[in-house]
N, C-alpha and C. Protein backbone atom coordinates (compact mmCIF):
# COMPACT_ATOMS: atom_id res chain seq x y z
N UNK A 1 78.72 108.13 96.54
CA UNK A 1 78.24 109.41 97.02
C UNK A 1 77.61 110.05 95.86
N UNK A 2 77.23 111.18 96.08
CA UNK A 2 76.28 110.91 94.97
C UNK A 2 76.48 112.47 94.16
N UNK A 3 75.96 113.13 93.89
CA UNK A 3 75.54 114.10 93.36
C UNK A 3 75.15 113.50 91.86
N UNK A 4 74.63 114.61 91.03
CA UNK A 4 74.29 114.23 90.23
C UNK A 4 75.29 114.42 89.21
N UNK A 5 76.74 114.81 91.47
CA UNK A 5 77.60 115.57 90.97
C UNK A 5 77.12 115.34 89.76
N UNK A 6 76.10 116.29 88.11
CA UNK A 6 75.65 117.24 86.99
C UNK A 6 76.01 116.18 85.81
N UNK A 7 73.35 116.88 80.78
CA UNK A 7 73.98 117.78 80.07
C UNK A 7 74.01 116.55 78.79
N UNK A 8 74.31 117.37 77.76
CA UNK A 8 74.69 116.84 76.45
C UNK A 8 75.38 116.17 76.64
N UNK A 9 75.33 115.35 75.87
CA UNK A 9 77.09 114.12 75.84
C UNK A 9 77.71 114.79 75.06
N UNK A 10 78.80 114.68 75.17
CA UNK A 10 79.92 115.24 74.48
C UNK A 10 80.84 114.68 73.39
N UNK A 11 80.41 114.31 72.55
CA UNK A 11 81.60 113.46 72.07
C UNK A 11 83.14 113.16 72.43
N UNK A 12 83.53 112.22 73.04
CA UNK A 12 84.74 111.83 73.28
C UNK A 12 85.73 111.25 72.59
N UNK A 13 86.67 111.31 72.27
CA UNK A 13 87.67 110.56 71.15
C UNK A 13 87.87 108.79 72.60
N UNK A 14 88.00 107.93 72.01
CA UNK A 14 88.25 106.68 72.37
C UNK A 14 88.66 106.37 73.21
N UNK A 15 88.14 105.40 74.28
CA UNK A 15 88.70 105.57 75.74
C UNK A 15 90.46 105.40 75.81
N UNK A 16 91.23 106.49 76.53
CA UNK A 16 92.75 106.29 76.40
C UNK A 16 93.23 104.87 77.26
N UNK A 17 92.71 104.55 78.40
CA UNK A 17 93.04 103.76 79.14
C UNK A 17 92.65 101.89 79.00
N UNK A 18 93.42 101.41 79.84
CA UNK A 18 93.14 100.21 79.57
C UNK A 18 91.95 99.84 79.89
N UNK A 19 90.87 98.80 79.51
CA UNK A 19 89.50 97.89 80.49
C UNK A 19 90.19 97.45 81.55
N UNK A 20 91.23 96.52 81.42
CA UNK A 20 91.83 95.67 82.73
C UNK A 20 92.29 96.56 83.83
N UNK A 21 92.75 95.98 84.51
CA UNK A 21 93.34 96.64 86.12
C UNK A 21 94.16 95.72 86.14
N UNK A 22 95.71 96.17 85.73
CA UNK A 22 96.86 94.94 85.99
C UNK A 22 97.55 95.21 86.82
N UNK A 23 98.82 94.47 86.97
CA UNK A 23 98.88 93.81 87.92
C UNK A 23 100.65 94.41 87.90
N UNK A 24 101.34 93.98 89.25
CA UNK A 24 102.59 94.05 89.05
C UNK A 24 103.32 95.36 88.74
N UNK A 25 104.55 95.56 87.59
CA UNK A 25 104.86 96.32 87.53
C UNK A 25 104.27 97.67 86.70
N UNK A 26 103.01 97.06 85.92
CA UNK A 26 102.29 97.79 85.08
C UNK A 26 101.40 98.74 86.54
N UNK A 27 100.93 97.56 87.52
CA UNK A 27 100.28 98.59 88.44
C UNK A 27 100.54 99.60 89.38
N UNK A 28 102.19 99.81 89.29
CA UNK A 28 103.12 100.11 89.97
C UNK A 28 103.10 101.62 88.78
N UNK A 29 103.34 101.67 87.99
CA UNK A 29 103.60 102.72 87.26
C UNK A 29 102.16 103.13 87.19
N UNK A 30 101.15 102.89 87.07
CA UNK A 30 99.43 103.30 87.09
C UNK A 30 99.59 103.93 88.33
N UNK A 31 99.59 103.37 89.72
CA UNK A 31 99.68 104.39 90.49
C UNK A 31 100.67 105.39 91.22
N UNK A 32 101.78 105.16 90.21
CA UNK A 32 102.93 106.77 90.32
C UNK A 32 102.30 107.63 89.29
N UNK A 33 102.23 107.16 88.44
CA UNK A 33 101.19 108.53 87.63
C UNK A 33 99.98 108.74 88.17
N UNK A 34 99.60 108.12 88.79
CA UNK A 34 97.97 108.73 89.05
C UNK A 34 98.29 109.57 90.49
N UNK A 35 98.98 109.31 91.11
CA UNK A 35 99.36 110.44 92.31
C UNK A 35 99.95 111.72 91.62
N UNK A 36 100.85 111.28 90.50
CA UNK A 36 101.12 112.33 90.01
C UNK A 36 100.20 113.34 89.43
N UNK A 37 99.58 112.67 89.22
CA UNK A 37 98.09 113.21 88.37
C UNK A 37 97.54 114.47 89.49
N UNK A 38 97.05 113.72 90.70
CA UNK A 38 96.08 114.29 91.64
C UNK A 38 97.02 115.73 92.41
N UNK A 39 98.39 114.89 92.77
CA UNK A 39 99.42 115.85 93.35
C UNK A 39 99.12 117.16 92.83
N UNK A 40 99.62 117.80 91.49
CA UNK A 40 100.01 118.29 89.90
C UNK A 40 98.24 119.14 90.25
N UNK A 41 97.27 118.42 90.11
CA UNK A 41 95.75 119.35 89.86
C UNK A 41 95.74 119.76 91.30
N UNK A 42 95.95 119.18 92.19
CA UNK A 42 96.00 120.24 93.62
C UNK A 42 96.62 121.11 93.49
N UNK A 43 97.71 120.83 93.78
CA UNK A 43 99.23 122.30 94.06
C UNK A 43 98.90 123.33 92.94
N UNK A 44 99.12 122.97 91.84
CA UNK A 44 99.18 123.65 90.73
C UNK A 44 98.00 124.23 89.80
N UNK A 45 96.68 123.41 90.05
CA UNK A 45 95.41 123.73 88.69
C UNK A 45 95.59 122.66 87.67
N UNK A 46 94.58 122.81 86.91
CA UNK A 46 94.36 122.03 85.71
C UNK A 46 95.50 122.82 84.90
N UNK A 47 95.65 123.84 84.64
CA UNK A 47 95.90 124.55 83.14
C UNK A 47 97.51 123.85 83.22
N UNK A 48 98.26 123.73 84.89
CA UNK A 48 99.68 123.49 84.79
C UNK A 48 99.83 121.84 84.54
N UNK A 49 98.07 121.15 84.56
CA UNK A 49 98.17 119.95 84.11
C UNK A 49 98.51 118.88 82.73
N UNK A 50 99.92 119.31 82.47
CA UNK A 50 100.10 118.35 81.05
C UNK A 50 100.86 117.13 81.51
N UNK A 51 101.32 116.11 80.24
CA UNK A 51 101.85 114.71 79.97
C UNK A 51 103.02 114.83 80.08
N UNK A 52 103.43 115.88 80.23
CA UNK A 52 104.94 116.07 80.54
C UNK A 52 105.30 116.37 81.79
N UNK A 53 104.62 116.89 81.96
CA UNK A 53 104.64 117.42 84.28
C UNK A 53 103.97 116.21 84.94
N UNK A 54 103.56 115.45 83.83
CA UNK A 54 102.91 114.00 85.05
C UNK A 54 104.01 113.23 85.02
N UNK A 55 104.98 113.32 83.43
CA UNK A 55 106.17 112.33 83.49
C UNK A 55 106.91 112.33 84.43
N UNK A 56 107.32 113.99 84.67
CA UNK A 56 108.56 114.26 85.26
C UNK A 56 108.32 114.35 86.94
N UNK A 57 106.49 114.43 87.35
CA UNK A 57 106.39 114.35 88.35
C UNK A 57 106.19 112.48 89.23
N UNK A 58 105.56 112.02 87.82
CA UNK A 58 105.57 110.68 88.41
C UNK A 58 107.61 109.13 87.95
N UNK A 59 108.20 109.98 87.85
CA UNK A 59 109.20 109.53 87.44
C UNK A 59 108.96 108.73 86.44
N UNK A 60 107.72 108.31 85.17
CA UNK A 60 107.32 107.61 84.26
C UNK A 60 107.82 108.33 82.98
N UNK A 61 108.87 107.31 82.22
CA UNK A 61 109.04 108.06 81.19
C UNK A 61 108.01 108.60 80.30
N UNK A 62 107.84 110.00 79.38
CA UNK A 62 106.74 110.58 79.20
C UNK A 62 105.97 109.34 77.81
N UNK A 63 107.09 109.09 77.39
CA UNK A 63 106.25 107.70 76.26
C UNK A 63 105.34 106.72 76.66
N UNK A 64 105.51 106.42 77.71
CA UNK A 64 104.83 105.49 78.21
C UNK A 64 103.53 106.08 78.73
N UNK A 65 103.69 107.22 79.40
CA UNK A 65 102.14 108.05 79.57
C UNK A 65 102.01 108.76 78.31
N UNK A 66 102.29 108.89 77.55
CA UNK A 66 101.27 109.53 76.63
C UNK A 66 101.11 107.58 75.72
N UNK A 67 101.98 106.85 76.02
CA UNK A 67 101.16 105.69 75.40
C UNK A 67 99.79 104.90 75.53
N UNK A 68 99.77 105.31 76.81
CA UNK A 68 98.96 104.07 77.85
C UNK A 68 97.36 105.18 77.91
N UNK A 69 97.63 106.67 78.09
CA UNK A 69 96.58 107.75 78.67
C UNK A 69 96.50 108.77 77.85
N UNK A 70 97.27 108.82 76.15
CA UNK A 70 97.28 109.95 75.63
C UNK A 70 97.57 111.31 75.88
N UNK A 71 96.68 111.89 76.98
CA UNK A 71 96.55 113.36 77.23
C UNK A 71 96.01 113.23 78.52
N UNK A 72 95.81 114.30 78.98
CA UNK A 72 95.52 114.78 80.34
C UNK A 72 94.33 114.46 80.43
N UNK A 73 93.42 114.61 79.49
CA UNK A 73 92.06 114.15 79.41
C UNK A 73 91.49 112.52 80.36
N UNK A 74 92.48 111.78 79.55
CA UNK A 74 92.67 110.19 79.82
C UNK A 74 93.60 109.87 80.85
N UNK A 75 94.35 110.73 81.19
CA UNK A 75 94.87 110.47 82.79
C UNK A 75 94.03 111.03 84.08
N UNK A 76 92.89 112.16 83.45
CA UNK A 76 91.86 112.39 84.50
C UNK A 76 90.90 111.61 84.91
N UNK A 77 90.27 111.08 83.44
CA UNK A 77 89.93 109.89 83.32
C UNK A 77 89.73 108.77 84.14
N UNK A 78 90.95 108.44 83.67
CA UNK A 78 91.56 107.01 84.93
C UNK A 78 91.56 107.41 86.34
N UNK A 79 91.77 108.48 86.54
CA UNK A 79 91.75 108.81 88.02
C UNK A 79 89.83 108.94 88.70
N UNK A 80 89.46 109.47 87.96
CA UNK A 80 87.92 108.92 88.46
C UNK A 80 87.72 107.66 87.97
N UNK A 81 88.16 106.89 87.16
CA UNK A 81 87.42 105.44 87.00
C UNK A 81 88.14 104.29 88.03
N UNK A 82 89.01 105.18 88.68
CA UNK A 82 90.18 103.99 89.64
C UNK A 82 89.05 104.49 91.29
N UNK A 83 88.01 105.41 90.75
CA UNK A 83 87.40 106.06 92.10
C UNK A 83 86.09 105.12 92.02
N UNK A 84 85.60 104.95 91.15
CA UNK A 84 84.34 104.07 90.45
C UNK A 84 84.41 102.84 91.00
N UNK A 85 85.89 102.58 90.89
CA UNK A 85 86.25 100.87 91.02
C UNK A 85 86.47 100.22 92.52
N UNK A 86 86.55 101.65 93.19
CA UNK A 86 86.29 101.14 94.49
C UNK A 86 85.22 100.49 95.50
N UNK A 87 85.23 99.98 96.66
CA UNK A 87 84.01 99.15 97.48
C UNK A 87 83.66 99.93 98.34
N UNK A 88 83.43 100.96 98.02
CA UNK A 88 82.34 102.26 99.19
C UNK A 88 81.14 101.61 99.00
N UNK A 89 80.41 101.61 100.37
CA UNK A 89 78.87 101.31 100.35
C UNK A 89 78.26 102.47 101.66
N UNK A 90 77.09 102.85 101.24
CA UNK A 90 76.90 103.53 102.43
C UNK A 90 76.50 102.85 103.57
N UNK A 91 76.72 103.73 104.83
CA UNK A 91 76.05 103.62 105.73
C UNK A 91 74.84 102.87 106.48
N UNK A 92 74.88 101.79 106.93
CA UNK A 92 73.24 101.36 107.50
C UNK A 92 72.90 102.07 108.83
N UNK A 93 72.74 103.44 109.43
CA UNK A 93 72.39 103.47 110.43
C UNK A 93 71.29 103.08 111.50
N UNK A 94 70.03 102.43 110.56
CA UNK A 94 69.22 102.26 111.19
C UNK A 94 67.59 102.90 110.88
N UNK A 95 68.34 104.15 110.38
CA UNK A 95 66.98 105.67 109.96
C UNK A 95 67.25 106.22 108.62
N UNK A 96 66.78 106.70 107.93
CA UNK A 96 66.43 107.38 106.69
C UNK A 96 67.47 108.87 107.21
N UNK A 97 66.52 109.00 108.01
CA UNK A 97 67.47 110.84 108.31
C UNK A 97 69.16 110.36 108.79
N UNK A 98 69.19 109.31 109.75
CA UNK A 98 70.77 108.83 110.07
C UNK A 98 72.01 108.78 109.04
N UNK A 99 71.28 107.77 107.86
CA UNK A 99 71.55 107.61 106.55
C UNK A 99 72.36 108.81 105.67
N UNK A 100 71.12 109.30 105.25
CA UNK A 100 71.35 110.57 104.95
C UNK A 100 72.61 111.57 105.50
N UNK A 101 72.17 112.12 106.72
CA UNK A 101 73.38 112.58 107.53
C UNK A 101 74.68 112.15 107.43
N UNK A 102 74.79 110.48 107.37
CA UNK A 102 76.20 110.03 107.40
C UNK A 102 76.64 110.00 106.12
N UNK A 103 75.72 110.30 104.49
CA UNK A 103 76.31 110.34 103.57
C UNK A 103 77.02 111.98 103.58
N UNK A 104 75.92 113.00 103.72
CA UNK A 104 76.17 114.21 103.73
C UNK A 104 77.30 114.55 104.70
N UNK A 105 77.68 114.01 105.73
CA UNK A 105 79.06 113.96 106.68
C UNK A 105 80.67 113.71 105.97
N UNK A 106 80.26 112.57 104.77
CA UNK A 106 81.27 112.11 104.13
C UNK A 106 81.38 112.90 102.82
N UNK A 107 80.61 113.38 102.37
CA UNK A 107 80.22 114.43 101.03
C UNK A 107 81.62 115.68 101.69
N UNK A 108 80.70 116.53 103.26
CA UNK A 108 81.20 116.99 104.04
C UNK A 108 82.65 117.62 103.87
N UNK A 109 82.94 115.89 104.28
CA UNK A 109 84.42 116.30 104.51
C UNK A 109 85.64 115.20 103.54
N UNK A 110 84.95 115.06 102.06
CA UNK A 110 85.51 115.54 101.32
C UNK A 110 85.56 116.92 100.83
N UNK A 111 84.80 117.65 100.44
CA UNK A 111 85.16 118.78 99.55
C UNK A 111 85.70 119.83 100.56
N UNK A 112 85.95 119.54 102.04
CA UNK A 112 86.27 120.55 102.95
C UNK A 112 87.61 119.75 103.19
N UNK A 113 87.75 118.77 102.56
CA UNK A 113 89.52 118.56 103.46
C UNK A 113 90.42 118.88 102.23
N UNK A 114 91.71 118.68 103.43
CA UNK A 114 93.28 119.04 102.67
C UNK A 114 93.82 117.84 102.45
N UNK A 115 94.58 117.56 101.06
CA UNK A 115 94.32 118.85 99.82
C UNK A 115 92.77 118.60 99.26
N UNK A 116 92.30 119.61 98.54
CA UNK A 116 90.78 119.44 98.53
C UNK A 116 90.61 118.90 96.75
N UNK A 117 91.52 117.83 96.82
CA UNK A 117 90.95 116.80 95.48
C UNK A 117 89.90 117.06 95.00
N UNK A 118 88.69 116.68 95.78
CA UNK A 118 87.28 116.62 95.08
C UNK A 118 86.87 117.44 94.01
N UNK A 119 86.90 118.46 95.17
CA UNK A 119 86.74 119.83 94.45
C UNK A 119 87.56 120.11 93.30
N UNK A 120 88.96 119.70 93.03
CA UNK A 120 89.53 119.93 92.14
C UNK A 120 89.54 119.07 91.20
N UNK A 121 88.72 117.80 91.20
CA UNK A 121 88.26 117.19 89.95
C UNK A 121 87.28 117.73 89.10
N UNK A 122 86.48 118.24 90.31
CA UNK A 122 84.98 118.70 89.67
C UNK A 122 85.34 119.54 88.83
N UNK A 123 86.25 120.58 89.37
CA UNK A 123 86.67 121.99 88.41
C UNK A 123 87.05 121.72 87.25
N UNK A 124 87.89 120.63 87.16
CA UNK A 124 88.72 120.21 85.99
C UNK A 124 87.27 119.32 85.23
N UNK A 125 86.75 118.36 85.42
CA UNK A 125 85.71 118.29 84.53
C UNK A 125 84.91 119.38 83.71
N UNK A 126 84.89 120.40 83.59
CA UNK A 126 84.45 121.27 83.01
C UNK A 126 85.42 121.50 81.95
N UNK A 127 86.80 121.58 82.30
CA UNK A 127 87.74 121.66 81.35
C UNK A 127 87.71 120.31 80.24
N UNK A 128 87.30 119.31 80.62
CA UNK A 128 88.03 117.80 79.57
C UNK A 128 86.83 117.34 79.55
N UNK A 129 86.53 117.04 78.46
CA UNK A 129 85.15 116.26 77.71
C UNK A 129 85.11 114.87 78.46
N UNK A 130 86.55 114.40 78.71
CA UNK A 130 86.62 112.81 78.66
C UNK A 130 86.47 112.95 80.52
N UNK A 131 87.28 114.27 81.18
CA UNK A 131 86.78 113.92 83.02
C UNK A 131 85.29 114.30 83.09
N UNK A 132 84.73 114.80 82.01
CA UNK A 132 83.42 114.94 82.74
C UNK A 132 82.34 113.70 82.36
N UNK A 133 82.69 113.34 81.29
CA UNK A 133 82.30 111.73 81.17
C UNK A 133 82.18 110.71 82.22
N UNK A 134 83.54 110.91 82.11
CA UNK A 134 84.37 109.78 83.45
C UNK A 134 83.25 110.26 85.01
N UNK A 135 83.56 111.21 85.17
CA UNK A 135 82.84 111.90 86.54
C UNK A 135 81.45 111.68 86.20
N UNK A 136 80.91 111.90 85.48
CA UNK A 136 79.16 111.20 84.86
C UNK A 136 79.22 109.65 85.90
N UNK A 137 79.85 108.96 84.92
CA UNK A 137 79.76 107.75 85.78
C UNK A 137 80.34 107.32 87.13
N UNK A 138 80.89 108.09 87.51
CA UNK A 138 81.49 108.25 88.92
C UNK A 138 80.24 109.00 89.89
N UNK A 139 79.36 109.82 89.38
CA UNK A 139 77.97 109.71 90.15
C UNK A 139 76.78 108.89 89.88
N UNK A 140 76.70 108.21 88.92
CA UNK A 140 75.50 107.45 88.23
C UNK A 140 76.16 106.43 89.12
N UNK A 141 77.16 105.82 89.44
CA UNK A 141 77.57 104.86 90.36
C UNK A 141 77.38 104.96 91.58
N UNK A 142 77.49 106.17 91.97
CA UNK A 142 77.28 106.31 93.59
C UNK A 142 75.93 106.30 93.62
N UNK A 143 74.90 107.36 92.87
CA UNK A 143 73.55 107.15 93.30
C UNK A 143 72.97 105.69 92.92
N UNK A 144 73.69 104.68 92.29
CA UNK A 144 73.34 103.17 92.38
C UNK A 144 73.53 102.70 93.90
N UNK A 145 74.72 103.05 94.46
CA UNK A 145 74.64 102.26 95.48
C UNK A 145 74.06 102.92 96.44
N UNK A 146 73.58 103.90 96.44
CA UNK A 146 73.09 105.36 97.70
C UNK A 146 71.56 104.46 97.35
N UNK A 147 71.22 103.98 96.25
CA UNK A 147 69.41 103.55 96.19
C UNK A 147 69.42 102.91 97.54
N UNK A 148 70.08 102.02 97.80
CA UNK A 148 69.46 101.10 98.93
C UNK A 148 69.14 101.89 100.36
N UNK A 149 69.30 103.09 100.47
CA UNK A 149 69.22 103.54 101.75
C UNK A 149 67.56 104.19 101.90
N UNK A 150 67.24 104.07 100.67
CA UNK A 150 65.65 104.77 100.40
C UNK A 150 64.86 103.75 100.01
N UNK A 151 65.44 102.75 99.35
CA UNK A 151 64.84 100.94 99.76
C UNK A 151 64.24 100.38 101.08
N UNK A 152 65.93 100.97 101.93
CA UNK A 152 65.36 100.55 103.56
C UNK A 152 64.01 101.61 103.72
N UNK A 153 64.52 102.59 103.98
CA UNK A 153 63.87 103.70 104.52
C UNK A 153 62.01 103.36 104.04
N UNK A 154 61.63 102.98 102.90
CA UNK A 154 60.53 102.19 102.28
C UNK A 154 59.63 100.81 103.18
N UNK A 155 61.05 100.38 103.06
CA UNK A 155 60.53 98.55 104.15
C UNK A 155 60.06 99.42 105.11
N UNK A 156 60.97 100.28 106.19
CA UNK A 156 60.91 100.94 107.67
C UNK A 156 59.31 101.56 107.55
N UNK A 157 59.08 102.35 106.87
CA UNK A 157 57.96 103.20 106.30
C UNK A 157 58.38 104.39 106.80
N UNK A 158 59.51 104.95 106.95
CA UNK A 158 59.53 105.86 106.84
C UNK A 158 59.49 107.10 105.34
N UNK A 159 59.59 106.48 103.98
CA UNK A 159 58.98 106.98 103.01
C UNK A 159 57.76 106.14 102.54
N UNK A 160 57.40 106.47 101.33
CA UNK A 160 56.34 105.34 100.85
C UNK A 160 56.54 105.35 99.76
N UNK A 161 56.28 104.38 99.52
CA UNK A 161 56.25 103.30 98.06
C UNK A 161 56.82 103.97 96.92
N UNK A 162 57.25 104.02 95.99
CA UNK A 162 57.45 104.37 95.10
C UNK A 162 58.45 105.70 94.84
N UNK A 163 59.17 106.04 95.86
CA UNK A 163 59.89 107.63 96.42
C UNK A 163 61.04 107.07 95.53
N UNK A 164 61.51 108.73 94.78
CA UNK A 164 62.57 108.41 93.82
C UNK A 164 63.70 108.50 94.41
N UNK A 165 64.76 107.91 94.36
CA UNK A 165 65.33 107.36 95.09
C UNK A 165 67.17 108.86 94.94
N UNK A 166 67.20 108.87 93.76
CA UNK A 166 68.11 109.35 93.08
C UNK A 166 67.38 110.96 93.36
N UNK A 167 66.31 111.39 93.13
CA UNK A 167 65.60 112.61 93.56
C UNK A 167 65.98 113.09 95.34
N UNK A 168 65.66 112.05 95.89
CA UNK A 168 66.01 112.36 97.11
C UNK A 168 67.22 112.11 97.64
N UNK A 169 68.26 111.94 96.93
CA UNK A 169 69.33 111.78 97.14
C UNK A 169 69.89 113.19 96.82
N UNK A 170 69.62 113.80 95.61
CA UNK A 170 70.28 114.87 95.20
C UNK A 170 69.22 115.76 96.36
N UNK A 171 68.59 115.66 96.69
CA UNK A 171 68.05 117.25 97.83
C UNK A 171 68.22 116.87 98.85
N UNK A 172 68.87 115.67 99.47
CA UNK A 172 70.09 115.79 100.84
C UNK A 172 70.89 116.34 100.59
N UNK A 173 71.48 116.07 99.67
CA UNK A 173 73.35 116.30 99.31
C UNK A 173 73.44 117.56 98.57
N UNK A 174 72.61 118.06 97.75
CA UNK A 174 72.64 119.74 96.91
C UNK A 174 73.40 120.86 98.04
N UNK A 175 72.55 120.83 99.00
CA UNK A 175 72.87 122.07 99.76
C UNK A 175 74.19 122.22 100.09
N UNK A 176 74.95 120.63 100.76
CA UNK A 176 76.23 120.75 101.22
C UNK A 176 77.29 120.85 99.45
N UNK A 177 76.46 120.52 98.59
CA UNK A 177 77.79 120.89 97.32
C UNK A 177 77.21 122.62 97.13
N UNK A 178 76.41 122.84 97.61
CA UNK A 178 75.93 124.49 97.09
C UNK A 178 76.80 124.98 98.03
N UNK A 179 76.66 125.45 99.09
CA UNK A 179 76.98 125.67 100.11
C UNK A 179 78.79 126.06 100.01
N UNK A 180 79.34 125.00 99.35
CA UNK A 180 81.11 124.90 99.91
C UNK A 180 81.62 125.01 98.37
N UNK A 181 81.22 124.25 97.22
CA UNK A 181 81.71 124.65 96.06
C UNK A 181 81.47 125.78 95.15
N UNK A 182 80.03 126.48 95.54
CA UNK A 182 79.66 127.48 95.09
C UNK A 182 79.89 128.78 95.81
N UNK A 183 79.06 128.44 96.79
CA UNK A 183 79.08 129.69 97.55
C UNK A 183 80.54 129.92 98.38
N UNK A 184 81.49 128.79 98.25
CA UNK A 184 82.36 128.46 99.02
C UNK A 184 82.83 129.32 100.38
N UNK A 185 81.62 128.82 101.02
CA UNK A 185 81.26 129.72 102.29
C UNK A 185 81.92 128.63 103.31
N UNK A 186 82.56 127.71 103.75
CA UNK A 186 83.17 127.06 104.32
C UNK A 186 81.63 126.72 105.35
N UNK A 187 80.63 126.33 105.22
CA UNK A 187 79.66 126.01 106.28
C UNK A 187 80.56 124.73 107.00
N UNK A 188 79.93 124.58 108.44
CA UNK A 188 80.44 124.02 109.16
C UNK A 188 79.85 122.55 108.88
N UNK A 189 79.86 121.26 109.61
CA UNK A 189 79.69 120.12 109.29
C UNK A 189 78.12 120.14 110.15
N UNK A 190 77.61 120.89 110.38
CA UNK A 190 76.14 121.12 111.00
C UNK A 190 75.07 120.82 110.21
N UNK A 191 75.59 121.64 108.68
CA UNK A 191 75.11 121.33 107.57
C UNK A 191 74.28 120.06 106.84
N UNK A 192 75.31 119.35 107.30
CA UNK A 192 75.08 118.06 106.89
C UNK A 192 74.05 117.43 107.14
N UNK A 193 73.65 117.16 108.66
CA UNK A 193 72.61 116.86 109.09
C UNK A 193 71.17 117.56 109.07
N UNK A 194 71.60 118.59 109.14
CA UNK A 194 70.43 119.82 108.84
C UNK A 194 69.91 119.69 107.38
N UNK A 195 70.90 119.94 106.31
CA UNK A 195 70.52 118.87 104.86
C UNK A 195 69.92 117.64 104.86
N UNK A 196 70.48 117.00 105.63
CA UNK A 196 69.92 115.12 105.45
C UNK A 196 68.31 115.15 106.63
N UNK A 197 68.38 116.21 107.31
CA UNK A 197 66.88 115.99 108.20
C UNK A 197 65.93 116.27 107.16
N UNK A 198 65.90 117.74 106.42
CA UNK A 198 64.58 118.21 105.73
C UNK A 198 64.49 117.56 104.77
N UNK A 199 65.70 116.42 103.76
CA UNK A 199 64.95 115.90 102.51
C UNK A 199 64.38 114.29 103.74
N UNK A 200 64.81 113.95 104.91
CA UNK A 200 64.16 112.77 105.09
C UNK A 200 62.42 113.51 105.83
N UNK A 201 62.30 114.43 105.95
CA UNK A 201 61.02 115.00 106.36
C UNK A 201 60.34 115.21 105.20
N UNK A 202 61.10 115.73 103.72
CA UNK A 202 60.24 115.77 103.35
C UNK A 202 59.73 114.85 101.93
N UNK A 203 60.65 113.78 102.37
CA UNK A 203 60.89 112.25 102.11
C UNK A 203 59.00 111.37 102.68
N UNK A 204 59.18 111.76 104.06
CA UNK A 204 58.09 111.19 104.84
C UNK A 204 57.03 111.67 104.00
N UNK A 205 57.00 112.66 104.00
CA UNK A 205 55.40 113.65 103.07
C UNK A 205 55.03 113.21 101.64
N UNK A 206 56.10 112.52 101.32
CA UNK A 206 55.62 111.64 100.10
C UNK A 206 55.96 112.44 98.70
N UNK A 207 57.40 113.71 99.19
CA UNK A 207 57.91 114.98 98.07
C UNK A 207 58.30 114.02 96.93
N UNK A 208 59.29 113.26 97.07
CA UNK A 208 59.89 112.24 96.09
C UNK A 208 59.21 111.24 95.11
N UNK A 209 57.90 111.25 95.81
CA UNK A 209 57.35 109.97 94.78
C UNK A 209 56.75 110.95 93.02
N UNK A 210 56.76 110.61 92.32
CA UNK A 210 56.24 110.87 90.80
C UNK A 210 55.40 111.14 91.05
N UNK A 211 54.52 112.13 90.41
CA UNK A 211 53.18 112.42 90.11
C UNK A 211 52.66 111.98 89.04
């Protein structure tokens, strides 16, 4: 999914977490802390988010999370890169505007459901150098796999040749993150489609391609 969810790089101190994805009882304790993680930034906020309220909330002794994730930084971290690592693909409906719609549906109703995670990652990236990193590539990933729907939409002719792909991705999807995280006007799921019609209209007109 995409946004450009949003700069300078930031310098980060060294990734806290492991490369691998293991296995067993190591993966067993990865995901009691990482619920603990998400639980902890819902209920509570970032600020009540430390290495000691993830211990005592994920029953992990606190040595072992501050061994494995350092700081809160690197347990936010991991929690968007365990989001990265997943097999979401979008939608084939058939149409450019369908497409669209069914990403903006799922955009939707994440940042509108309970508990409203999304939203409360995003917030917390602003706080931690290392979640807004992490969240960097947690949209540079989605608008990789969101390209192919403006690929089709190309073959179909419903855009033409050369339409940026990542451009028109962020002016489907802007309005519904403007809309509910900003203005947090609770718009209804109407939105969505009404967003995903005018960038595939103005997709057709040839708005997206480079000048």
């Amino acid at each position: 999914m995409d946004e450009s969810s949003p700069a300078t790089r930031i310098p980060d101190p060294p990734p806290p977490g492991p490369v691998r994805r293991p296995g067993g009882r190591s993966a067993q304790v990865r995901r009691r802390v990482l619920d603990a993680v998400t639980a902890l930034l819902v209920e509570q906020g970032y600020d009540a988010l430390t290495v000691d309220a993830v211990a005592d909330r994920s029953g992990v002794h606190r040595t072992t999370v501050y061994r494995r994730w350092r700081d809160v930084g690197g347990l936010l971290a991991d929690v968007l890169a365990e989001a990265t690592g997943d097999d979401w693909r979008p939608r084939d409906t058939g149409s450019l505007d369908g497409d669209l719609t069914a990403i903006n549906r799922e955009v939707h109703a994440a940042l509108a459901g309970d508990p409203p995670l999304t939203g409360a990652l995003i917030a917390a990236s602003f706080r931690s150098p290392q979640a807004a990193e992490a969240l960097r590539a947690f949209w540079a990933d989605r608008y990789d796999r969101c390209a192919v729907i403006v690929h089709r939409a190309v073959a179909r002719g419903e855009a033409p040749a050369g339409t940026d792909a990542r451009a028109l991705l962020v002016a489907a999807t802007a309005p519904v993150y403007h809309e509910l995280l900003l203005l947090r006007s609770g718009a209804d799921a109407a939105l969505a489609q009404q967003a995903a019609r005018t960038a595939a209209l103005a997709a057709a007109a040839g708005a997206f391609v480079p000048t």
